[in-house]
N, C-alpha and C. Protein backbone atom coordinates (compact mmCIF):
# COMPACT_ATOMS: atom_id res chain seq x y z
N UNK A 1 -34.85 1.58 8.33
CA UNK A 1 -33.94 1.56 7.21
C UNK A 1 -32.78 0.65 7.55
N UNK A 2 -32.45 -0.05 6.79
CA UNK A 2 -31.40 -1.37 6.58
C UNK A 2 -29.98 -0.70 5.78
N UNK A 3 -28.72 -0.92 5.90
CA UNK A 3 -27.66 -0.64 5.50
C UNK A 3 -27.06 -2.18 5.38
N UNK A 4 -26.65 -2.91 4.83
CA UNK A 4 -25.76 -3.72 4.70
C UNK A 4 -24.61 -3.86 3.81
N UNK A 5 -23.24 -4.06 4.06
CA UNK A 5 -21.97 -3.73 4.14
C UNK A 5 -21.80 -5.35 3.35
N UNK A 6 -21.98 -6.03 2.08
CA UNK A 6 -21.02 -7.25 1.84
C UNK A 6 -19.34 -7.44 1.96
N UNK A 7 -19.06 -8.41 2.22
CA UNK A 7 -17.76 -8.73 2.44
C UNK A 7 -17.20 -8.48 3.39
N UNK A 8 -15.56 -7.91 3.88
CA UNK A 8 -14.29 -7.74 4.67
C UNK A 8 -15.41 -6.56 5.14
N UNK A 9 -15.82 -5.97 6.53
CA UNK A 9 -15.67 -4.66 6.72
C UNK A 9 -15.08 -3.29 6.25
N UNK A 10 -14.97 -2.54 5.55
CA UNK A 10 -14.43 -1.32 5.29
C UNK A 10 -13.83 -0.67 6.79
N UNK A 11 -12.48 -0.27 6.61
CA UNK A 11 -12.00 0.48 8.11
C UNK A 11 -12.66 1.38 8.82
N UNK A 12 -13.74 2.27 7.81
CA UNK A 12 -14.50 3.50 7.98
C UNK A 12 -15.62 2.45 8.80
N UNK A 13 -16.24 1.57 8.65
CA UNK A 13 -16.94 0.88 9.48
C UNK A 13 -16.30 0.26 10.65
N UNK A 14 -15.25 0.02 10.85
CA UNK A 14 -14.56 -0.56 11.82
C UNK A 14 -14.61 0.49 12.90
N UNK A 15 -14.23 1.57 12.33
CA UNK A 15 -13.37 2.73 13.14
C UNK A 15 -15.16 3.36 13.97
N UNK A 16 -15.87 3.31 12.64
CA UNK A 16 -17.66 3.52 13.72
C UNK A 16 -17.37 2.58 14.54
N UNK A 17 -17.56 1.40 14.56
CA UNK A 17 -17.75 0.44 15.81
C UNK A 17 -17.00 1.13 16.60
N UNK A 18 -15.83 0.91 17.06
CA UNK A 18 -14.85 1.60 18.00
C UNK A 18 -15.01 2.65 18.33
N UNK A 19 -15.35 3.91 17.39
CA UNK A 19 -16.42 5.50 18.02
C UNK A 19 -17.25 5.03 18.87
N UNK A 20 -18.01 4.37 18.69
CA UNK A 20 -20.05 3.94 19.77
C UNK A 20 -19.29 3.14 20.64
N UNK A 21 -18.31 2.06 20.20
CA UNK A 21 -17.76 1.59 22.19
C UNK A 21 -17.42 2.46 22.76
N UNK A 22 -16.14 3.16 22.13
CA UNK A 22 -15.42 4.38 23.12
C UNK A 22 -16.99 5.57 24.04
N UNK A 23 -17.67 5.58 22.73
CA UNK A 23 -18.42 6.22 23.47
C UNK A 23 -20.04 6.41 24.73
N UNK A 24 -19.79 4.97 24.76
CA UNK A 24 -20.99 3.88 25.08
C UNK A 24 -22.17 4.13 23.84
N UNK A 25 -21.79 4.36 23.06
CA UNK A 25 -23.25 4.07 22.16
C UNK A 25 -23.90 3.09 21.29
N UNK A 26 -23.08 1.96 21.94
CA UNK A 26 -22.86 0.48 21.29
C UNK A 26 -23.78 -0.40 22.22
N UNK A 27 -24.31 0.28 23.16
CA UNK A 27 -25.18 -0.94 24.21
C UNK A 27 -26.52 -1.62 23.72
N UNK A 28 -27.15 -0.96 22.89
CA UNK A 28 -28.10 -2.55 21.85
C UNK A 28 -27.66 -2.55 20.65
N UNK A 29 -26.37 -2.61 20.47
CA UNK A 29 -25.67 -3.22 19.21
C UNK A 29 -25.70 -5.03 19.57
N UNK A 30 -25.81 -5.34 18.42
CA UNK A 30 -26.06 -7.22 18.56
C UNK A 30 -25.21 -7.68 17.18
N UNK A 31 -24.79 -8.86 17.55
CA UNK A 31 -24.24 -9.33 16.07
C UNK A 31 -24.82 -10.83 15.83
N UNK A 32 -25.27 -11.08 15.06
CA UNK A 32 -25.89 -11.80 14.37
C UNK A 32 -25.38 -13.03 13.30
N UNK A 33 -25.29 -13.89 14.05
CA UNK A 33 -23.86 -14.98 13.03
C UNK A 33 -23.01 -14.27 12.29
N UNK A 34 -22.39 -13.47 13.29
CA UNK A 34 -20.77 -12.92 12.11
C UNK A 34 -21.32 -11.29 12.16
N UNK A 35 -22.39 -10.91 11.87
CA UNK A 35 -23.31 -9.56 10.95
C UNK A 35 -23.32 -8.97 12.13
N UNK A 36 -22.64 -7.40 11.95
CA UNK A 36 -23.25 -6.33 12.85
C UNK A 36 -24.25 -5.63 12.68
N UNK A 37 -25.11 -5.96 14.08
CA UNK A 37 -26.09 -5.06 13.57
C UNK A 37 -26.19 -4.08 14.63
N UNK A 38 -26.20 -2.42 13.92
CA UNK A 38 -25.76 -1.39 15.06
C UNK A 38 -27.28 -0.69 14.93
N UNK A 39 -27.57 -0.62 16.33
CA UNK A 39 -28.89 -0.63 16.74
C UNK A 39 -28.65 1.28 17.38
N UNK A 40 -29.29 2.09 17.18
CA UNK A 40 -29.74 3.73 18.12
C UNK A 40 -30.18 3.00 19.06
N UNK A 41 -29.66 4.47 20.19
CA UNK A 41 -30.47 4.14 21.44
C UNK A 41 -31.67 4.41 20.98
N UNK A 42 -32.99 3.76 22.04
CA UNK A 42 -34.21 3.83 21.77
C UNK A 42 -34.85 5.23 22.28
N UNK A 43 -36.14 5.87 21.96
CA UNK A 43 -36.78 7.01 22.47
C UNK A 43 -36.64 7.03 23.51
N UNK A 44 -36.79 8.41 24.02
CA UNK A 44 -37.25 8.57 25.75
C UNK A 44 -38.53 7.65 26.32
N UNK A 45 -39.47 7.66 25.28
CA UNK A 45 -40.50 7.31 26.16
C UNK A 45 -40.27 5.70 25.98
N UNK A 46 -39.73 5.03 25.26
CA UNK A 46 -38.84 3.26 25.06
C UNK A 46 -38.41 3.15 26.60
N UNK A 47 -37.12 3.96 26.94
CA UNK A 47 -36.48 4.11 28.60
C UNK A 47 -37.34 4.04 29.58
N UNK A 48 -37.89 5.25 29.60
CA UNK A 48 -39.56 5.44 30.68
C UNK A 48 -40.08 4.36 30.65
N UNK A 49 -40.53 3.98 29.97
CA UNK A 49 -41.41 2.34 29.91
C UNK A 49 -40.16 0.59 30.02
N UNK A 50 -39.23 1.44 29.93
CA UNK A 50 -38.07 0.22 30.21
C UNK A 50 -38.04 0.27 31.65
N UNK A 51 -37.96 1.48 32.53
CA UNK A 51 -37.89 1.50 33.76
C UNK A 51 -39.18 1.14 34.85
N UNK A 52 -40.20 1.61 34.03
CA UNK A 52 -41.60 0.96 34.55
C UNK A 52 -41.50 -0.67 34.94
N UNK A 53 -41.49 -1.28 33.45
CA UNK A 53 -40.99 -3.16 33.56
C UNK A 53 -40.16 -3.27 34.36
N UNK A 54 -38.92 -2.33 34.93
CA UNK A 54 -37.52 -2.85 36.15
C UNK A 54 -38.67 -2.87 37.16
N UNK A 55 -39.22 -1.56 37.59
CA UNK A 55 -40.06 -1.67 38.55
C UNK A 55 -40.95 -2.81 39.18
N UNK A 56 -41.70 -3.21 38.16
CA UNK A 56 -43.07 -4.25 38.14
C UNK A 56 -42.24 -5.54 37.77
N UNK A 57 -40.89 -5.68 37.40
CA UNK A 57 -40.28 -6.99 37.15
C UNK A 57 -39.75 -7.72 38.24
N UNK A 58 -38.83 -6.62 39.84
CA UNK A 58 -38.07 -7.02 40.13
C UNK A 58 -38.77 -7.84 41.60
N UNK A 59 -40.01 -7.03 42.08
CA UNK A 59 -40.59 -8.26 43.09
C UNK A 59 -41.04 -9.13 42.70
N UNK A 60 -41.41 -9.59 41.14
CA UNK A 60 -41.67 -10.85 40.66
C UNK A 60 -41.01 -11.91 40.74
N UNK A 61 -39.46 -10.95 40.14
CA UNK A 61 -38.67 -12.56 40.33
C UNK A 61 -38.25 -12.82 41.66
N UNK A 62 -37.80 -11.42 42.71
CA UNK A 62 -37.69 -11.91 43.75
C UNK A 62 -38.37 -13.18 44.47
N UNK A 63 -39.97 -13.25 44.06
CA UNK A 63 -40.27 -13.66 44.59
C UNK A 63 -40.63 -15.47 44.03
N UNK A 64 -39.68 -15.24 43.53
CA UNK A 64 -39.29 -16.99 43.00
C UNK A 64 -37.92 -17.52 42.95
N UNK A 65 -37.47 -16.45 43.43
CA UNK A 65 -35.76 -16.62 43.55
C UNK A 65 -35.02 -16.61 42.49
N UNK A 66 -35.79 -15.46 41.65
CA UNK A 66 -34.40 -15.01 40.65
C UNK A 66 -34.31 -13.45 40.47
N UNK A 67 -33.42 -13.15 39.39
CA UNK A 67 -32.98 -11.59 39.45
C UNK A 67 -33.46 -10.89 38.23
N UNK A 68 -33.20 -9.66 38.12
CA UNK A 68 -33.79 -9.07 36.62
C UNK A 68 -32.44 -8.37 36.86
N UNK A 69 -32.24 -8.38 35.04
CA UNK A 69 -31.13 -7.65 34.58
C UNK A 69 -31.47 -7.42 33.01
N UNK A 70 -31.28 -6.34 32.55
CA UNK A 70 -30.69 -5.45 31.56
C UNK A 70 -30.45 -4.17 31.22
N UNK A 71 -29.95 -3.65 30.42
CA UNK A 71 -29.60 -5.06 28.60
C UNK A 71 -28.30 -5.95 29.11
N UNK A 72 -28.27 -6.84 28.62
CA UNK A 72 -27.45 -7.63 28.68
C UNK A 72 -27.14 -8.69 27.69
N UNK A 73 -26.20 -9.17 27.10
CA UNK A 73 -25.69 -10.29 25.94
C UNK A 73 -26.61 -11.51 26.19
N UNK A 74 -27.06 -11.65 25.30
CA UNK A 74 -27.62 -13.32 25.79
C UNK A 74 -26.91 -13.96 24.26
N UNK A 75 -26.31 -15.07 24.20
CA UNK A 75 -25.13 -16.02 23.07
C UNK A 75 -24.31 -15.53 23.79
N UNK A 76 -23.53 -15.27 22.55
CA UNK A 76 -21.65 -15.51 22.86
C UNK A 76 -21.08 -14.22 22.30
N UNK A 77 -20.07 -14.35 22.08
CA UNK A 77 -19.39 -13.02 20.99
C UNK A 77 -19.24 -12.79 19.47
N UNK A 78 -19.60 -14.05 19.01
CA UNK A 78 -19.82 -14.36 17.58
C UNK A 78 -21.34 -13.70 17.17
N UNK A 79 -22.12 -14.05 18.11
CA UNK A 79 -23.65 -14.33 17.45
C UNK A 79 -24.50 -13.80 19.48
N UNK A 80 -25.24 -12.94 19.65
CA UNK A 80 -25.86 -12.75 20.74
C UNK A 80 -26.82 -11.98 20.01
N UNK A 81 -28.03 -11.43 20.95
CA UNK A 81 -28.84 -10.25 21.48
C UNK A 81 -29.23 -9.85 22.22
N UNK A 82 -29.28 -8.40 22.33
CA UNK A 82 -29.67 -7.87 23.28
C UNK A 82 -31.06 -7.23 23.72
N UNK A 83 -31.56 -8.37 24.56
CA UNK A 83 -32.73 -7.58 25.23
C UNK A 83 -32.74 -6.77 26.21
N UNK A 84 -34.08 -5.75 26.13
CA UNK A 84 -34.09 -4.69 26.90
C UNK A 84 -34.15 -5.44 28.41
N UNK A 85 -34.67 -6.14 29.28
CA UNK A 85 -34.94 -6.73 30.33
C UNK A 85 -34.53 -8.44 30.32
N UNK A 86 -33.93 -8.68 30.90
CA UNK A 86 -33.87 -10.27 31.21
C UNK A 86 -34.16 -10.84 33.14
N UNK A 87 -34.52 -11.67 33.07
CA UNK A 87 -34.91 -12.31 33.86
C UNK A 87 -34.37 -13.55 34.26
N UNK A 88 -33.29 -13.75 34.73
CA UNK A 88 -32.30 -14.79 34.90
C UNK A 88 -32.19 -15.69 36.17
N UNK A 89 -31.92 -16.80 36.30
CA UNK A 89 -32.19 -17.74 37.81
C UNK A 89 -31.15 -17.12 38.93
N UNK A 90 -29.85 -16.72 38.48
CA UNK A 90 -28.78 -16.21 38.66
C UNK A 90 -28.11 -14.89 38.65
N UNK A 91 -27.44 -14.29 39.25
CA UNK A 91 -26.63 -13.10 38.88
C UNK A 91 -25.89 -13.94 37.22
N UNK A 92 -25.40 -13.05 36.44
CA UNK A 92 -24.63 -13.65 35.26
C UNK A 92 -23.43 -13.38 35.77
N UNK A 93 -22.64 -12.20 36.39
CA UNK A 93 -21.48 -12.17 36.36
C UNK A 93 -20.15 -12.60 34.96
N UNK A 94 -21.10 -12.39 34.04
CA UNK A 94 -20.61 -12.48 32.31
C UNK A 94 -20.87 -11.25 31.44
N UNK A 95 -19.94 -11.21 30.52
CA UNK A 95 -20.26 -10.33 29.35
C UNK A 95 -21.28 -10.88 28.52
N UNK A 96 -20.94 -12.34 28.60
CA UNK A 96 -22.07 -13.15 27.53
C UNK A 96 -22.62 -13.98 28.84
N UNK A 97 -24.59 -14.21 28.21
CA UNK A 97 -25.04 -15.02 28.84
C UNK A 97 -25.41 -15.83 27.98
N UNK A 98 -25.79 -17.21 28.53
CA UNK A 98 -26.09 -18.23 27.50
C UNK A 98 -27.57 -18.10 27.24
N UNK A 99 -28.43 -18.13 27.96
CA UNK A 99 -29.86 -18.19 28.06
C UNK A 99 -30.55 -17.31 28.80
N UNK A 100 -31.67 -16.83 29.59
CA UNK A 100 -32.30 -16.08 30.46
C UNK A 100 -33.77 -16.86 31.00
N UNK A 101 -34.23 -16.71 31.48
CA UNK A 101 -35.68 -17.58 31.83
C UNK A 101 -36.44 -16.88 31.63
N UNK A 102 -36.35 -15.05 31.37
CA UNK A 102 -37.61 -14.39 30.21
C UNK A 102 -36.80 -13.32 30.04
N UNK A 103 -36.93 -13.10 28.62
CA UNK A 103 -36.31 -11.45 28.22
C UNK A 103 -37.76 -11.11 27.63
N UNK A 104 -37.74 -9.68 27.86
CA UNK A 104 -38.12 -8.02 27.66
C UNK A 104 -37.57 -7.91 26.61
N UNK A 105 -38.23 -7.70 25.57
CA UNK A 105 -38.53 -6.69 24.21
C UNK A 105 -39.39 -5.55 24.32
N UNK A 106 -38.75 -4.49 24.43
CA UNK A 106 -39.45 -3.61 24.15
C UNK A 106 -39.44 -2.78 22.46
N UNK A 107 -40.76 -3.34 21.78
CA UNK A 107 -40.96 -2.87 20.42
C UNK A 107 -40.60 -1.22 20.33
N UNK A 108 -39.79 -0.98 18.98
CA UNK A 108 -39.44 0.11 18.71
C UNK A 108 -39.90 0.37 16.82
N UNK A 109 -39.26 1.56 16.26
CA UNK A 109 -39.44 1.38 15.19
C UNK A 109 -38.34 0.48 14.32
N UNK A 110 -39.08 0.17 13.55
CA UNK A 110 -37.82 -0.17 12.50
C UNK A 110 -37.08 -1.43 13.82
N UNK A 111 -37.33 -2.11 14.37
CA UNK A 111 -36.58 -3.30 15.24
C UNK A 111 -36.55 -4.29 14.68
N UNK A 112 -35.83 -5.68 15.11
CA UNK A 112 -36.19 -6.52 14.70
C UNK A 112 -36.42 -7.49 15.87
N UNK A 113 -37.40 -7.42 17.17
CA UNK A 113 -38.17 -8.08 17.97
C UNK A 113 -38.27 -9.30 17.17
N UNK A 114 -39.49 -9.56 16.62
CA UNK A 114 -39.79 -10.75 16.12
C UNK A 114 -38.71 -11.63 15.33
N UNK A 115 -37.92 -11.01 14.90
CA UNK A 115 -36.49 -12.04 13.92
C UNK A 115 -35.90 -12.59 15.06
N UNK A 116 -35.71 -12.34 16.50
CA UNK A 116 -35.12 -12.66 17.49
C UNK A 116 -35.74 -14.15 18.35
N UNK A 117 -36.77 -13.88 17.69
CA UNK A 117 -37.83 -15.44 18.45
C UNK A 117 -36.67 -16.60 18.06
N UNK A 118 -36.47 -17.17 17.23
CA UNK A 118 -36.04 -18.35 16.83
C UNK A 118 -34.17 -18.30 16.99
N UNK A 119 -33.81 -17.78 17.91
CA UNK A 119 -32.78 -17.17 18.70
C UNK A 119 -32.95 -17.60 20.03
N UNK A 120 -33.80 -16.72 20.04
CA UNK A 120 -34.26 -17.03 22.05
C UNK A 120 -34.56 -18.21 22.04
N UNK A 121 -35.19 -19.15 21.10
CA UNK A 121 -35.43 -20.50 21.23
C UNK A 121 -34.39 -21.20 21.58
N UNK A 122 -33.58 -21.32 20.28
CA UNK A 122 -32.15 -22.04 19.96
C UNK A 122 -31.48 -21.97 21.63
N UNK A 123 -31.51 -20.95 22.39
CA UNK A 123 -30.86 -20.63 23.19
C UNK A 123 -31.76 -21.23 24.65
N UNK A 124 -32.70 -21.64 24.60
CA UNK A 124 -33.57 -21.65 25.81
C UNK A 124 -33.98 -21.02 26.72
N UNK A 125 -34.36 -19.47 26.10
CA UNK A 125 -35.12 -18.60 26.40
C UNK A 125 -36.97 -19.53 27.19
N UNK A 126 -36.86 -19.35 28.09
CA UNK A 126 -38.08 -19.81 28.62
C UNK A 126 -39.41 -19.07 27.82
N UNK A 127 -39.86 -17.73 28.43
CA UNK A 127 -40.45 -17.16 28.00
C UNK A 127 -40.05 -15.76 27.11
N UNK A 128 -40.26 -15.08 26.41
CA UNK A 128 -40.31 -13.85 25.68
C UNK A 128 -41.09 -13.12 25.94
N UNK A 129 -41.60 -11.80 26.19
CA UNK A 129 -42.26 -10.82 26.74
C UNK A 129 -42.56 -9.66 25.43
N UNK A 130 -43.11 -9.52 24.81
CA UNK A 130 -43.44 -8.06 23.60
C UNK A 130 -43.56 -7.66 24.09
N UNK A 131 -43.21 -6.03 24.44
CA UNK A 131 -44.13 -4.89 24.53
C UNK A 131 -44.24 -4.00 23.76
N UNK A 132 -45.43 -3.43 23.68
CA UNK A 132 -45.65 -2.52 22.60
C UNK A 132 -46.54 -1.41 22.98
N UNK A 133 -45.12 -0.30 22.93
CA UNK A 133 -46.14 1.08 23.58
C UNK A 133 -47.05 1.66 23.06
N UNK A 134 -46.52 1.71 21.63
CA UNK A 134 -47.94 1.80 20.62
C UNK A 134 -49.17 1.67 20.78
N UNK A 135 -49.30 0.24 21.05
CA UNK A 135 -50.77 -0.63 20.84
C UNK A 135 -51.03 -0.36 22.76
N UNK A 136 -50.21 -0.32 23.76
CA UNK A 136 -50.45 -0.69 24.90
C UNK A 136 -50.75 -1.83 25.47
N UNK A 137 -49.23 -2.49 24.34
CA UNK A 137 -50.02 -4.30 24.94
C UNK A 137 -48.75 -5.08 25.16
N UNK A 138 -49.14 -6.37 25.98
CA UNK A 138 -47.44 -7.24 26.55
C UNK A 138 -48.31 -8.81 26.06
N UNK A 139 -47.76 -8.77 25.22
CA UNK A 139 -47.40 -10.30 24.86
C UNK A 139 -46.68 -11.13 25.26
N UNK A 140 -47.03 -12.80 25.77
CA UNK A 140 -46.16 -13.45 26.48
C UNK A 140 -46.08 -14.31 25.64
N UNK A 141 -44.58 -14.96 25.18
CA UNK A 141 -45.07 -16.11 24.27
C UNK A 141 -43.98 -17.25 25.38
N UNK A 142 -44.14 -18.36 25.44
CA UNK A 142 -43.80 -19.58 26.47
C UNK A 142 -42.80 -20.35 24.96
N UNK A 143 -41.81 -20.72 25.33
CA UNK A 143 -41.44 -22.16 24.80
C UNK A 143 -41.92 -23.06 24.83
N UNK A 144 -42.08 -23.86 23.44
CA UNK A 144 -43.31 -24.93 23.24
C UNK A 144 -42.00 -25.46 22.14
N UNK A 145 -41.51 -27.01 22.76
CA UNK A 145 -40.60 -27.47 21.97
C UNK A 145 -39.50 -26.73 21.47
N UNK A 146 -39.14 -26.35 19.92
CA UNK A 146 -38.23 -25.60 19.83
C UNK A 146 -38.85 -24.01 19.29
N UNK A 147 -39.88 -23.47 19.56
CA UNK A 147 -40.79 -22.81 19.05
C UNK A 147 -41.49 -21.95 20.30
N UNK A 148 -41.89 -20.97 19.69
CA UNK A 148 -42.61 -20.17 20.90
C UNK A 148 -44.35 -20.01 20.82
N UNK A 149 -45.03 -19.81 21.21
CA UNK A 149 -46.59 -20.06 21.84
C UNK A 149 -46.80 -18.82 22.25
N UNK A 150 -47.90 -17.99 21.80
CA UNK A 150 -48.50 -17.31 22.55
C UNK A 150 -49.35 -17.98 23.96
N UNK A 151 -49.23 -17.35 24.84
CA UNK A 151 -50.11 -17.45 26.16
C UNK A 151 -50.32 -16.59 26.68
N UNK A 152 -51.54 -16.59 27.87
CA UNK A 152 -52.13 -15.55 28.36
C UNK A 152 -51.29 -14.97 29.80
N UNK A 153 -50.17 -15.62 29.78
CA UNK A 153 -49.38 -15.25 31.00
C UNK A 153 -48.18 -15.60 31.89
N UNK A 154 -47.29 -15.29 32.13
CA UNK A 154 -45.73 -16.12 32.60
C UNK A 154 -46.32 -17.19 33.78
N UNK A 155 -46.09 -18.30 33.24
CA UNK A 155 -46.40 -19.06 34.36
C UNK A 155 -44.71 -19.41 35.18
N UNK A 156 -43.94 -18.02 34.69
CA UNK A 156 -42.57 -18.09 35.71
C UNK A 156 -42.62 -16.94 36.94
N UNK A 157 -43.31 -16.13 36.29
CA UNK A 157 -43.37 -15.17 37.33
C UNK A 157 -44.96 -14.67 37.30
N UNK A 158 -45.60 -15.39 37.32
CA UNK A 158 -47.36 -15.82 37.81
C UNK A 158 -47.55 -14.39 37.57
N UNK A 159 -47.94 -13.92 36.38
CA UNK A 159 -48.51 -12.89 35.93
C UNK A 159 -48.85 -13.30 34.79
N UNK A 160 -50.20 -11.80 34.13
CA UNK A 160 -50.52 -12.43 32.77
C UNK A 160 -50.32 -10.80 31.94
N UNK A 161 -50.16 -11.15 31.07
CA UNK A 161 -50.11 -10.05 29.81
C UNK A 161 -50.80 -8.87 30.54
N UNK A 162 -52.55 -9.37 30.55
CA UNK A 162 -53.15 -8.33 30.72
C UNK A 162 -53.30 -7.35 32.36
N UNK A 163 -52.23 -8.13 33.17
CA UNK A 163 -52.30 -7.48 34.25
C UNK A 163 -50.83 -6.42 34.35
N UNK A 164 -50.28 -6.64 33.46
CA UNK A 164 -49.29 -6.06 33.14
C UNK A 164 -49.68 -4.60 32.43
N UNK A 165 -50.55 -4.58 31.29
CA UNK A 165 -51.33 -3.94 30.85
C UNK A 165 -51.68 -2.73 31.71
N UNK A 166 -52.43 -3.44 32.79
CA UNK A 166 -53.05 -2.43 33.96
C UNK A 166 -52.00 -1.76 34.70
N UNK A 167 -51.05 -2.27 35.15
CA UNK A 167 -50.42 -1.76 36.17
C UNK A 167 -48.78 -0.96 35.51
N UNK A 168 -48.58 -1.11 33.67
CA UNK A 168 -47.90 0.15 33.65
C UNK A 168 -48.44 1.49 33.42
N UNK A 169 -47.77 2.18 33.39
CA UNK A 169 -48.09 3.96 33.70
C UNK A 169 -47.45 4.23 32.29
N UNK A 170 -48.53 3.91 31.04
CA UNK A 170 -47.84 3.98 29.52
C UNK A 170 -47.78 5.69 29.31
């Protein structure tokens, strides 16, 4: 379900925003050229399977010399999103990051995963990662120009969809 607010914010919306910071319940809130969009935390079993991917993510990148982190800002303060997992060359040591070299989506209901592709592009998101606990499946899609590609596997962190498949505990 969609709510949208035209015009100036109403204070009664302001004063929510400022409730969910004060209370951390603002951490996959994203704003969207200007547009807030205030995101619920995700299910238990979303987390469980978020912590599985930290698991199976972090000797990957180790072992190419980068780090895993999320959620975390990827844009600026105007316009970002937040993916569940990123995969970055670097520590960020930022509130905002500019890019990541693969973010983690983990599909929920009612999300908007896929509206986020042509985002992660703009931004030079290397790869994108779906997951979907539902179906029990990880989609990899690669940057191809300014556009994303399905493929059968991160050729950043030399894995493929379907071995990913095998080795979480859905």
């Amino acid at each position: 379900m969609k709510t949208v607010v035209l015009g100036p914010r109403p204070s009664e919306i302001e004063e929510l925003i400022n409730r969910r910071r004060r209370l951390g319940l603002d951490t996959y809130d994203e704003v969207w050229e200007g547009s807030y969009h205030m995101a619920p935390a995700p299910h238990s079993d979303h987390g469980r399977l978020d912590t599985e991917l930290a698991l199976l993510l972090v000797p990957l990148a180790k072992a190419v010399g980068m780090v895993v982190w999320g959620p975390l800002n990827i844009g600026g303060p105007e316009d970002y999103r937040v993916p569940d997992r990123a995969v970055l060359r670097a520590d960020p040591h930022a509130t905002f990051v500019p890019t990541a070299a693969v973010v983690v989506e983990i599909v929920s209901p009612d999300d908007e995963t896929y509206e986020k592709l042509p985002f992660y592009a703009t931004h030079g998101v290397d790869e994108v990662w779906v997951v979907d606990r539902q179906q029990q499946r990880v989609d990899i899609f690669a940057l191809e120009g300014d556009r994303y590609a399905a493929v059968q596997g991160s050729a950043l962190l030399r894995t493929s969809g379907e071995e990913l498949v095998r080795l979480i505990a859905w």
